[in-house]
C-alpha atoms as a PDB file:
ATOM      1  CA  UNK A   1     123.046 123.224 118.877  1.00  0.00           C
ATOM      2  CA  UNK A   2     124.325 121.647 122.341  1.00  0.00           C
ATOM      3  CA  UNK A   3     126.638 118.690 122.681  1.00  0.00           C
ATOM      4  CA  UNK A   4     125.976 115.414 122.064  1.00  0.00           C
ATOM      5  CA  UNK A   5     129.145 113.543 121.729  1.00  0.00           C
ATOM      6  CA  UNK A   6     131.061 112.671 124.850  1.00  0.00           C
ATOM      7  CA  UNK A   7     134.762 112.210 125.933  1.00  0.00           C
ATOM      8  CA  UNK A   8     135.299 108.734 124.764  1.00  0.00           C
ATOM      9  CA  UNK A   9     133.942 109.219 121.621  1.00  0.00           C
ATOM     10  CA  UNK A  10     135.735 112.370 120.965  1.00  0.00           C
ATOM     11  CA  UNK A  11     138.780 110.882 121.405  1.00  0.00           C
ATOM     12  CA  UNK A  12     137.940 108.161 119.108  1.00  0.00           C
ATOM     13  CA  UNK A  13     136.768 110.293 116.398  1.00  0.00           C
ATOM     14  CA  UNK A  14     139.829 112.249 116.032  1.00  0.00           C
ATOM     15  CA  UNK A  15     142.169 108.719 116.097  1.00  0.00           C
ATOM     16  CA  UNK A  16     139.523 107.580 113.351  1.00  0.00           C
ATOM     17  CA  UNK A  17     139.773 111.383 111.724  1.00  0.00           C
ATOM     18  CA  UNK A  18     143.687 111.658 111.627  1.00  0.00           C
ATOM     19  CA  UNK A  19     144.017 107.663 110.275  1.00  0.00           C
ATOM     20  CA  UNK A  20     141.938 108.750 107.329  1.00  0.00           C
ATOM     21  CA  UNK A  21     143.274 111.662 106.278  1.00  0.00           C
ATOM     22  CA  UNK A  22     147.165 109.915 106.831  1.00  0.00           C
ATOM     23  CA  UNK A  23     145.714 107.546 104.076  1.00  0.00           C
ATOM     24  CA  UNK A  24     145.711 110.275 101.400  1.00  0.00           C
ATOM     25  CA  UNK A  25     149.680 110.375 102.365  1.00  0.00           C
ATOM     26  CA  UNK A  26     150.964 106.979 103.018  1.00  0.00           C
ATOM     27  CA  UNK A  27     149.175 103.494 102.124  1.00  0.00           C
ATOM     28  CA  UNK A  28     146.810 103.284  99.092  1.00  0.00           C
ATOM     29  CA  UNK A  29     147.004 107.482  98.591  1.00  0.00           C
ATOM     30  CA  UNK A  30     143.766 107.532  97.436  1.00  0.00           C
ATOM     31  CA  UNK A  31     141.737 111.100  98.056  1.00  0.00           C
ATOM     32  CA  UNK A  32     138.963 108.782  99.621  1.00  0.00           C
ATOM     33  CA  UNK A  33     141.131 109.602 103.134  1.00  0.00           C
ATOM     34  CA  UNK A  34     139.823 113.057 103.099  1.00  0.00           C
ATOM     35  CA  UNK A  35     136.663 111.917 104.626  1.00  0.00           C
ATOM     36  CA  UNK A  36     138.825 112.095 107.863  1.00  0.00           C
ATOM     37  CA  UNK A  37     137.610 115.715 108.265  1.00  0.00           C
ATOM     38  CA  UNK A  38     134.056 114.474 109.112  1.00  0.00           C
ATOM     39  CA  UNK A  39     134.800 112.648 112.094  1.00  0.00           C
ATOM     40  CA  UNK A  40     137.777 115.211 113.181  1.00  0.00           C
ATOM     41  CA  UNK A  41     135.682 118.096 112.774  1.00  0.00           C
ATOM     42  CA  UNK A  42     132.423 116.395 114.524  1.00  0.00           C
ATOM     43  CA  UNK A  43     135.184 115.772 117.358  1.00  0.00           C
ATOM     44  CA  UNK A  44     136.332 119.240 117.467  1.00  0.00           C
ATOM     45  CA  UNK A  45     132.486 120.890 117.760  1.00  0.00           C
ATOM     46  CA  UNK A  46     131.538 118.403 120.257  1.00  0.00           C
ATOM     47  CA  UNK A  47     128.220 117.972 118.008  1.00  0.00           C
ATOM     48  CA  UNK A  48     127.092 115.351 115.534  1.00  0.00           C
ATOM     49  CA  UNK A  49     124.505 115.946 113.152  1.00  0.00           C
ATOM     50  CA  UNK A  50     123.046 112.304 112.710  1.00  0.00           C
ATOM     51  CA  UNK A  51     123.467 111.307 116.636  1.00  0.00           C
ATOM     52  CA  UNK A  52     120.577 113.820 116.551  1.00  0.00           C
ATOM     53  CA  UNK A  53     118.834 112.215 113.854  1.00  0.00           C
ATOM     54  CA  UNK A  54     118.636 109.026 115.475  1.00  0.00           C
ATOM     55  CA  UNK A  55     117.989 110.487 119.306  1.00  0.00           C
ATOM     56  CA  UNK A  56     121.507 109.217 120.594  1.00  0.00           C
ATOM     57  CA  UNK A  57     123.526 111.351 123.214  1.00  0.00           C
ATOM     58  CA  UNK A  58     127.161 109.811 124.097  1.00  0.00           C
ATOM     59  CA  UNK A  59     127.476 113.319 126.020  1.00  0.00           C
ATOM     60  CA  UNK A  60     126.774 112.900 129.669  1.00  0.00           C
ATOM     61  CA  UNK A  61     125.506 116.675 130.162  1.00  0.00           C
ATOM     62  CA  UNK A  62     121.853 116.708 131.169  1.00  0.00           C
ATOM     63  CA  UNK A  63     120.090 119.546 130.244  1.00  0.00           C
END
């Protein structure tokens, strides 16, 4: 399992991540925000399960 998730979408993952799960506290408090974790933890691993589905590699490591 290598990385396939670069910088700038790392960082945007865990802006999108920690929006989401602030929605379960303030705003329409609906448990719908906990889906926050997915992008936040994708972040966090560096590795996305359906970038490798679909072939795509935001990381810029070669192998």
């Amino acid at each position: 399992m290598g990385k396939n998730i670069g910088n700038a979408d790392r960082a945007l993952r865990v802006i999108i991540g920690l929006v989401l799960i602030a929605l379960v506290f303030v705003g329409p408090q609906t448990q719908w925000g906990w889906i926050g974790i997915v992008p936040l933890a994708t972040a966090l691993i560096g590795f996305c399960p359906a970038y490798r589905l679909i072939g795509l590699n935001t990381c810029g490591l070669k192998k």
